[in-house]
PDB file of N, CA and C in Angstrom:
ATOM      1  N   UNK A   1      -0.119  -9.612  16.140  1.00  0.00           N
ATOM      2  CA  UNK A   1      -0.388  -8.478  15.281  1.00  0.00           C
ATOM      3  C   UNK A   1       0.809  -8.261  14.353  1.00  0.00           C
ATOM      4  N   UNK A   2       0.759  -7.664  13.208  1.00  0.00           N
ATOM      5  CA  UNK A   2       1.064  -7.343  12.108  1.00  0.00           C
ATOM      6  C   UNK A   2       1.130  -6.137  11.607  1.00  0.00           C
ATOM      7  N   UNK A   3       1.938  -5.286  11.361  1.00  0.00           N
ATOM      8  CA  UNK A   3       2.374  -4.258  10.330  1.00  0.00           C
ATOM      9  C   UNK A   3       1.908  -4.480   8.586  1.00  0.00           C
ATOM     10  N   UNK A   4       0.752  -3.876   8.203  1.00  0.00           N
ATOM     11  CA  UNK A   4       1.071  -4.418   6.670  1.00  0.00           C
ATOM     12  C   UNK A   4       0.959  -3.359   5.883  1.00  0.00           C
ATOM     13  N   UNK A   5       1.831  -3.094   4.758  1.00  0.00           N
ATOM     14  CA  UNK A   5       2.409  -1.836   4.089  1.00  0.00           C
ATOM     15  C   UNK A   5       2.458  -1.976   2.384  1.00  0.00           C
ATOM     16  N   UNK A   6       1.058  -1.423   1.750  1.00  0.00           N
ATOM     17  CA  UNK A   6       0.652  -1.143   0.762  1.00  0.00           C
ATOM     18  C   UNK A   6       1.904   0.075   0.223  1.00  0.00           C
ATOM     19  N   UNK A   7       2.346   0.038  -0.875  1.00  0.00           N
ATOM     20  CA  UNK A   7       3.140   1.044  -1.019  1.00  0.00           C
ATOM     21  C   UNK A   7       3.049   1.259  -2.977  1.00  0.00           C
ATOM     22  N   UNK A   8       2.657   1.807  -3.407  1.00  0.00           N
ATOM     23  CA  UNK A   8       2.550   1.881  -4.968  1.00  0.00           C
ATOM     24  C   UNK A   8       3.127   3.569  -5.751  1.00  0.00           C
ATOM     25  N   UNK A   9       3.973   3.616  -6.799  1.00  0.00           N
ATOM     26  CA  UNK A   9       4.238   4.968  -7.253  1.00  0.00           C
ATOM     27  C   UNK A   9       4.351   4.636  -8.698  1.00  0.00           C
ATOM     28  N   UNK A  10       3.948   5.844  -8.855  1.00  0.00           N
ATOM     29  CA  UNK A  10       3.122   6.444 -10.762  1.00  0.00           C
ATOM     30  C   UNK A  10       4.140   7.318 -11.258  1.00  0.00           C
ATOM     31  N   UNK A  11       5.607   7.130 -10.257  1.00  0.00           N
ATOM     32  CA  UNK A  11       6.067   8.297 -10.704  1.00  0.00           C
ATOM     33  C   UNK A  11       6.943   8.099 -12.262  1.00  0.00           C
ATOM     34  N   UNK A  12       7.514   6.799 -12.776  1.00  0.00           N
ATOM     35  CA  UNK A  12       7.739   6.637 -13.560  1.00  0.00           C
ATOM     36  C   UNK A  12       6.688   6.144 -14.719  1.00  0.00           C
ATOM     37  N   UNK A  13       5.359   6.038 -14.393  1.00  0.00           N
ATOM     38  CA  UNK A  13       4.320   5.155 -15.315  1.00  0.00           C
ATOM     39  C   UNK A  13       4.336   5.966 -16.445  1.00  0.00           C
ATOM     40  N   UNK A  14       3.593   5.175 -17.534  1.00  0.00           N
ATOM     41  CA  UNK A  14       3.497   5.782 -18.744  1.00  0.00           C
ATOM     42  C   UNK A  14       2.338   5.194 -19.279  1.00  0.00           C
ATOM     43  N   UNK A  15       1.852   5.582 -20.993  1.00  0.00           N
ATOM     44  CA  UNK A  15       1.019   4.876 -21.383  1.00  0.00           C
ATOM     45  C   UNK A  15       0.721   3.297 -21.343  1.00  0.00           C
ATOM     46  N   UNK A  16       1.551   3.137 -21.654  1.00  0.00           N
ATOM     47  CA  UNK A  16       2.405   1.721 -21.680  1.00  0.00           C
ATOM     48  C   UNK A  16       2.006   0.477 -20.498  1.00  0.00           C
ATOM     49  N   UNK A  17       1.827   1.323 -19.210  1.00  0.00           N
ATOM     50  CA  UNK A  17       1.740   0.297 -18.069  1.00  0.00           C
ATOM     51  C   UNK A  17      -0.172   0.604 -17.995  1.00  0.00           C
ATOM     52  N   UNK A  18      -0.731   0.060 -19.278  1.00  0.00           N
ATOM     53  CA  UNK A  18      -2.117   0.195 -18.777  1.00  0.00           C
ATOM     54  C   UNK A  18      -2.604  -0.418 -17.550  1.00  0.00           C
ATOM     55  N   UNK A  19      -2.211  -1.935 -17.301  1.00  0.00           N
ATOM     56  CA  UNK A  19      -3.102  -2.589 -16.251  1.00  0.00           C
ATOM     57  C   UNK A  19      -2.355  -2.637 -14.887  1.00  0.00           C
ATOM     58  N   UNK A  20      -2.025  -1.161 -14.743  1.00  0.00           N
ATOM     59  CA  UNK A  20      -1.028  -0.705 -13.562  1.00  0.00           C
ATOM     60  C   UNK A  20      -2.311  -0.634 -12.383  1.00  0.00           C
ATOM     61  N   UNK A  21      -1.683  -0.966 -10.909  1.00  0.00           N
ATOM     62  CA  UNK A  21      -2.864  -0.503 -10.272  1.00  0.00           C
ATOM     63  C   UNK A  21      -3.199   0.511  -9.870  1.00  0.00           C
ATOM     64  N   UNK A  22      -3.882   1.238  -9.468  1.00  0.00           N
ATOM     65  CA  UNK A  22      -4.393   2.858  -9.425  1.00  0.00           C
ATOM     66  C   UNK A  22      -5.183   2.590  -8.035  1.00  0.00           C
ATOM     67  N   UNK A  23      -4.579   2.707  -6.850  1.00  0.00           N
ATOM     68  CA  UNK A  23      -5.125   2.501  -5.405  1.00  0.00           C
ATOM     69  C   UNK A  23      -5.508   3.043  -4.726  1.00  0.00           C
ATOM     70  N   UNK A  24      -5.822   4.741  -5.197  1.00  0.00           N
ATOM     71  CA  UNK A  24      -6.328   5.556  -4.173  1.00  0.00           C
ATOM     72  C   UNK A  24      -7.095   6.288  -5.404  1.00  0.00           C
ATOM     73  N   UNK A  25      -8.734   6.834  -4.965  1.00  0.00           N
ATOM     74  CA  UNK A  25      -9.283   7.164  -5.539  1.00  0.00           C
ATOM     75  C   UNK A  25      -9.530   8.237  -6.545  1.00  0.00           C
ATOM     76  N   UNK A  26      -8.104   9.073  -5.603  1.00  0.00           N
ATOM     77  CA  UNK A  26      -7.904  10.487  -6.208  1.00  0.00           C
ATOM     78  C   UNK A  26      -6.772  10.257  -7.396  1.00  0.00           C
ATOM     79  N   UNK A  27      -5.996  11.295  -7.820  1.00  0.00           N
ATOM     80  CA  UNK A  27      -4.710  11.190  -8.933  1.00  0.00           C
ATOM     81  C   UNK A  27      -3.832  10.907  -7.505  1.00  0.00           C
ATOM     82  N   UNK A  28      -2.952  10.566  -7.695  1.00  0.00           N
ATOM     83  CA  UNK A  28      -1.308  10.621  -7.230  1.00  0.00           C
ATOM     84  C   UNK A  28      -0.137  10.145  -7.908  1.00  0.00           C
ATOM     85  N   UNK A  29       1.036  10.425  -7.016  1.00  0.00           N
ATOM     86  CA  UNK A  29       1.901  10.631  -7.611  1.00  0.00           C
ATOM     87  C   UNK A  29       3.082   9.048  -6.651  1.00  0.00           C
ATOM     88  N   UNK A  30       2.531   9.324  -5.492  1.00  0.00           N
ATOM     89  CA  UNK A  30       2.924   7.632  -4.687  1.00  0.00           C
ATOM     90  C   UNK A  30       1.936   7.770  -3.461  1.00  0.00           C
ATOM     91  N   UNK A  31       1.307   6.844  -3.444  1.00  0.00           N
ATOM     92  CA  UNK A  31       0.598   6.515  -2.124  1.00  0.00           C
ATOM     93  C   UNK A  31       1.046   5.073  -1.526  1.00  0.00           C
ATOM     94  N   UNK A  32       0.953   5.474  -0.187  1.00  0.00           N
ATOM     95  CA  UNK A  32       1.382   4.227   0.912  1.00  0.00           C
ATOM     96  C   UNK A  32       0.012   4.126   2.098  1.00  0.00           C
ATOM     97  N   UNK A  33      -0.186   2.794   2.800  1.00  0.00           N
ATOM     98  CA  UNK A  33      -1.256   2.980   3.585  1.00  0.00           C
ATOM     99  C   UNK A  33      -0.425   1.436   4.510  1.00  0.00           C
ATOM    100  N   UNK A  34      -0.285   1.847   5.461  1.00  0.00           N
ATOM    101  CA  UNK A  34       0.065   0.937   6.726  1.00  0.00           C
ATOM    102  C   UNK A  34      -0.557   0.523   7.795  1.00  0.00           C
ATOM    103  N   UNK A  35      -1.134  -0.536   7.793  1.00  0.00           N
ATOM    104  CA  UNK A  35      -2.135  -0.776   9.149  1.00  0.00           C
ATOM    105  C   UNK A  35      -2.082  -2.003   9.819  1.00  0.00           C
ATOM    106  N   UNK A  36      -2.161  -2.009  11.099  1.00  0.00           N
ATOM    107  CA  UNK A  36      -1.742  -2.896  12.310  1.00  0.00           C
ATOM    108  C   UNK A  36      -2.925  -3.829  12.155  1.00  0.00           C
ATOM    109  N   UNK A  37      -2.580  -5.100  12.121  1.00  0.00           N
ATOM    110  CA  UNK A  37      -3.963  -5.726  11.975  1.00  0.00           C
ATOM    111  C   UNK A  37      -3.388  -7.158  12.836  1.00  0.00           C
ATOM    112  N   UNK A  38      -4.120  -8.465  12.926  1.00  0.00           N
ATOM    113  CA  UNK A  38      -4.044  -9.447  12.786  1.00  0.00           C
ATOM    114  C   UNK A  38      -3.859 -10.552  11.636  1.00  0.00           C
ATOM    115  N   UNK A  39      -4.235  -9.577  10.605  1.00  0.00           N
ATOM    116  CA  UNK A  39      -4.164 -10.698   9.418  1.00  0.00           C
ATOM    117  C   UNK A  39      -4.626 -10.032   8.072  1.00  0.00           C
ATOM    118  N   UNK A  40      -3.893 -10.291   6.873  1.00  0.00           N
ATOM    119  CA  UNK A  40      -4.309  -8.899   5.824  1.00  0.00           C
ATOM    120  C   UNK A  40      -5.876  -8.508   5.654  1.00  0.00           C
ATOM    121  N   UNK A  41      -6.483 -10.251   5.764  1.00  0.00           N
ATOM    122  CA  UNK A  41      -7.759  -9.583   5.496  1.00  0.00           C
ATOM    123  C   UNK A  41      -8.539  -8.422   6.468  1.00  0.00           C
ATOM    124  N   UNK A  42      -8.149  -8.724   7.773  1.00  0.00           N
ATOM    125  CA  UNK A  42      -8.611  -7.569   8.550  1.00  0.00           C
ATOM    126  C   UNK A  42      -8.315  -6.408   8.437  1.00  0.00           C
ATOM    127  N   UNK A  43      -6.955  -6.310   8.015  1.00  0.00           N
ATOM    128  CA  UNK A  43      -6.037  -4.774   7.437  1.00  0.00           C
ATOM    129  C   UNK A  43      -7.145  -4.233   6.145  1.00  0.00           C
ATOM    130  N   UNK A  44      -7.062  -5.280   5.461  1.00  0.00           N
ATOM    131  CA  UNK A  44      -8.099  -4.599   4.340  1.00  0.00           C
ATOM    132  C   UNK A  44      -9.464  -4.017   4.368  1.00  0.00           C
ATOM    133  N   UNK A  45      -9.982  -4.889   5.694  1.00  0.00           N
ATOM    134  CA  UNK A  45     -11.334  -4.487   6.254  1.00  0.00           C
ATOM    135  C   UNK A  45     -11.638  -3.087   7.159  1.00  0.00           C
ATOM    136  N   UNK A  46      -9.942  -2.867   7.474  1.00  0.00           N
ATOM    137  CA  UNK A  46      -9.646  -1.335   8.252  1.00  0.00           C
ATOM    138  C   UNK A  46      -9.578  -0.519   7.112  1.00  0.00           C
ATOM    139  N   UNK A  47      -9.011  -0.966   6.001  1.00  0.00           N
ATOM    140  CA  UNK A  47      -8.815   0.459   5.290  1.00  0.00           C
ATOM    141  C   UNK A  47      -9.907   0.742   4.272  1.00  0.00           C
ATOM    142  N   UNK A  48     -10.949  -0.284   4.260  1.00  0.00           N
ATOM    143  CA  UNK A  48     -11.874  -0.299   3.610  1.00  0.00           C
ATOM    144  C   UNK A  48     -13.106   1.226   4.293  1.00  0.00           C
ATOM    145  N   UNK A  49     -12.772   1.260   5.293  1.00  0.00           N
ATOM    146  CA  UNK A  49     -13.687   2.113   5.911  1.00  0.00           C
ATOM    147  C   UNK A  49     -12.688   3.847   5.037  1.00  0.00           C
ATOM    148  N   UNK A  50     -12.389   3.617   4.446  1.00  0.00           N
ATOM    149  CA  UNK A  50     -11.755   5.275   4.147  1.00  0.00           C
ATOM    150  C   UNK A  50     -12.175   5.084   2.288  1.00  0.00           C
ATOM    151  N   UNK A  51     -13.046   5.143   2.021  1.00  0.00           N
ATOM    152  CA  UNK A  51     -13.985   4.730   0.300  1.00  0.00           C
ATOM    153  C   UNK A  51     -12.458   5.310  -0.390  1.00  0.00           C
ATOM    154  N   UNK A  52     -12.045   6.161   0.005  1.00  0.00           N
ATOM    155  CA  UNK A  52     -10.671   6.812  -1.314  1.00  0.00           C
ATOM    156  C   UNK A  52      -9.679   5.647  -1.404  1.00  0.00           C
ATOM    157  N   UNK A  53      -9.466   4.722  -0.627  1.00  0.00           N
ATOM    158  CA  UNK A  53      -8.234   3.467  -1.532  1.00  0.00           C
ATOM    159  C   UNK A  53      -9.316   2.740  -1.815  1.00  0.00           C
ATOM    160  N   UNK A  54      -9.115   1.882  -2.743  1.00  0.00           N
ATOM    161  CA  UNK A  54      -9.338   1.048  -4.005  1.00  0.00           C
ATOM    162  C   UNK A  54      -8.855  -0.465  -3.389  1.00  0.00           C
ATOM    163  N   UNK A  55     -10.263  -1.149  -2.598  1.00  0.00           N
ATOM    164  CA  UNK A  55      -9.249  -2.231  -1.620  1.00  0.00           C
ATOM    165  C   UNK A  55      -9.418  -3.218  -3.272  1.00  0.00           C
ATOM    166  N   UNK A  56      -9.798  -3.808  -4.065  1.00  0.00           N
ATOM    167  CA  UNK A  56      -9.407  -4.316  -5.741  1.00  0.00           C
ATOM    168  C   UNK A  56      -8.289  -4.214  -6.077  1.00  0.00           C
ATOM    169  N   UNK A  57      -7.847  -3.010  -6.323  1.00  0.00           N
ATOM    170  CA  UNK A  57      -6.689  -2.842  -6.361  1.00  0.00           C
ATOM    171  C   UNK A  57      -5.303  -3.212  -5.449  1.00  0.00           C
ATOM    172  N   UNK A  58      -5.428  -2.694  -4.335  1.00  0.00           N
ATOM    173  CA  UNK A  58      -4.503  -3.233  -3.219  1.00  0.00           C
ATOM    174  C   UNK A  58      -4.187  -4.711  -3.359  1.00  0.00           C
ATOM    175  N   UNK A  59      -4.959  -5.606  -3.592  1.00  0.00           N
ATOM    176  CA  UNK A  59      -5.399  -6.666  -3.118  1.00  0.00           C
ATOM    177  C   UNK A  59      -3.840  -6.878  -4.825  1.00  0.00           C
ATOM    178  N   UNK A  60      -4.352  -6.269  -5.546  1.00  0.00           N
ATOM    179  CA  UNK A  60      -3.134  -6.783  -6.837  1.00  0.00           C
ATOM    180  C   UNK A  60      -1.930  -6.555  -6.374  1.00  0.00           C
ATOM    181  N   UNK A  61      -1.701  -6.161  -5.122  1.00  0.00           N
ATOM    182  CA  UNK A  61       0.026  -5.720  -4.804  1.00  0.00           C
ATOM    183  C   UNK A  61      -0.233  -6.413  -3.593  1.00  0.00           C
ATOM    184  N   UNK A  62       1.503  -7.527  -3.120  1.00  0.00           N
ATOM    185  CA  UNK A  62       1.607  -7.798  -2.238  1.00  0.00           C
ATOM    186  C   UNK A  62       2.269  -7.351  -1.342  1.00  0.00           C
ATOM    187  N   UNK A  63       1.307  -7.014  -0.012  1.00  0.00           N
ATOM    188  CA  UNK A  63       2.139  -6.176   0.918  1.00  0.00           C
ATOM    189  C   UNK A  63       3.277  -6.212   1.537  1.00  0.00           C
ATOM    190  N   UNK A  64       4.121  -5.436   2.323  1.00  0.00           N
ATOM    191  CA  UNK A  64       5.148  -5.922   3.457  1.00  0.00           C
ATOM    192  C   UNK A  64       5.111  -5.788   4.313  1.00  0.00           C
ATOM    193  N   UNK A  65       4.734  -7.314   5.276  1.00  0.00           N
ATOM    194  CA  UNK A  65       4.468  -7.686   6.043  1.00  0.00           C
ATOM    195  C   UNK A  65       5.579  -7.505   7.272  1.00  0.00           C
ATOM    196  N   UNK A  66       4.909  -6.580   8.466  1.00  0.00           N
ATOM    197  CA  UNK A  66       6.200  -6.509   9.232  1.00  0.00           C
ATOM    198  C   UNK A  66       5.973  -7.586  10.862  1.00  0.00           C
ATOM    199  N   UNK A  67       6.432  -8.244  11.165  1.00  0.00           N
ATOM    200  CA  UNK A  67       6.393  -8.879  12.668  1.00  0.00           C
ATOM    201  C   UNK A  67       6.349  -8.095  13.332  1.00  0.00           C
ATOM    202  N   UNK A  68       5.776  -8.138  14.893  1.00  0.00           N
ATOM    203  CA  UNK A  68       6.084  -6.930  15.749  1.00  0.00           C
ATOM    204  C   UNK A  68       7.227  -7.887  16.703  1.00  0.00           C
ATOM    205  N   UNK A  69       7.572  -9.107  16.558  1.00  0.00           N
ATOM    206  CA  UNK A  69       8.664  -9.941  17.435  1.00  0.00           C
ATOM    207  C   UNK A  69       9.752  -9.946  17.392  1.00  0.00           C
ATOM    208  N   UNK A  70      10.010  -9.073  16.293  1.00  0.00           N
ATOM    209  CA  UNK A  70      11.455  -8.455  16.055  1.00  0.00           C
ATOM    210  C   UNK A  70      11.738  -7.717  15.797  1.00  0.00           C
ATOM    211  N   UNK A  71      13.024  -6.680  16.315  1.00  0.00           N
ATOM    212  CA  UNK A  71      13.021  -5.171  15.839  1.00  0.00           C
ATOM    213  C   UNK A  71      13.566  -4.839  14.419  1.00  0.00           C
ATOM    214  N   UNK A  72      12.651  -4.265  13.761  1.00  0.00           N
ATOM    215  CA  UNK A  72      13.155  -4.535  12.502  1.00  0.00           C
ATOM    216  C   UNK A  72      13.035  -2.621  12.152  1.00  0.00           C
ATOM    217  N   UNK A  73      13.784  -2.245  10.850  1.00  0.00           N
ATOM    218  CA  UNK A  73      13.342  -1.266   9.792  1.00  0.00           C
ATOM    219  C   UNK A  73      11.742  -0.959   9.474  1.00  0.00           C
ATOM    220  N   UNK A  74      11.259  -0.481   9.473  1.00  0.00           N
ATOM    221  CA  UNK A  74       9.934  -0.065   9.279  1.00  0.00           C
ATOM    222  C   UNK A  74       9.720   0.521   7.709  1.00  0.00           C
ATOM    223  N   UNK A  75      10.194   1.415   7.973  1.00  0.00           N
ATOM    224  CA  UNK A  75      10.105   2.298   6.594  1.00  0.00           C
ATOM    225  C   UNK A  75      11.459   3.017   6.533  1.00  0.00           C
ATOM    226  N   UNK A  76      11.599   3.363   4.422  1.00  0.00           N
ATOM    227  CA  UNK A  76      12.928   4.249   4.647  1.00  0.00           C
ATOM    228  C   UNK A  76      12.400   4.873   3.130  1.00  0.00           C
ATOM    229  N   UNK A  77      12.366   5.745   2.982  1.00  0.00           N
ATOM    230  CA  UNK A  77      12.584   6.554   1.516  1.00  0.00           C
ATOM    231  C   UNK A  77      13.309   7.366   1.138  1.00  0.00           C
ATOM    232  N   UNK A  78      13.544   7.488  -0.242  1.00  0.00           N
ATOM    233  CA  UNK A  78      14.566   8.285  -0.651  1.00  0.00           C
ATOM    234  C   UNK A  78      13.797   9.156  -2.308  1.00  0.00           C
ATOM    235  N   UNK A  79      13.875  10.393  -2.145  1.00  0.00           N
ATOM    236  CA  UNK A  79      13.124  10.591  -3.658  1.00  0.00           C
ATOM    237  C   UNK A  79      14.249  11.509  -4.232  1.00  0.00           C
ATOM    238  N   UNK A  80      14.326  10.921  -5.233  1.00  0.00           N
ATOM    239  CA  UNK A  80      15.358  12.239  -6.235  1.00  0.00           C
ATOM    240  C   UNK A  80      14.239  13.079  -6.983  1.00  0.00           C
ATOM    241  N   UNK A  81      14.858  13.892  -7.247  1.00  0.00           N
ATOM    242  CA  UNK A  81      13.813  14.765  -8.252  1.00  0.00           C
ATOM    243  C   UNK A  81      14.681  15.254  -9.197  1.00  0.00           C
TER     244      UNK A  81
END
């Protein structure tokens, strides 16, 4: 099994980045979606059951893929405002 970590933000976008991807159905501002799978396509087939992400889209960003065989960092954020 596998960690895989969709992560996309609009917070700097502009006109400019038309063929940006837009992954969750609603507006936002950063969306992330993380799911334990065996293999992306199955991850995609889990998050497919929630109609609000945009699995088209996802599919244009490559995820980060976490091992579970080593202890690693997971996640870390930092937002300025």
């Amino acid at each position: 099994m596998k960690i895989y970590i969709w992560r996309h933000s609009k917070l700097y976008s502009s006109w400019s980045m038309f063929d940006e991807p837009h992954i969750y159905r609603d507006n936002y501002l950063q969306a992330e979606i993380a799911v334990l799978a065996r293999s992306v396509d199955e991850a995609l087939d889990l998050v497919a059951r929630d109609e609000r992400w945009n699995i088209e889209e996802l599919k244009r960003i490559e995820p980060r893929v976490i091992s579970l065989e080593e202890p690693t960092v997971i996640s870390s954020a930092v937002h300025f405002g």
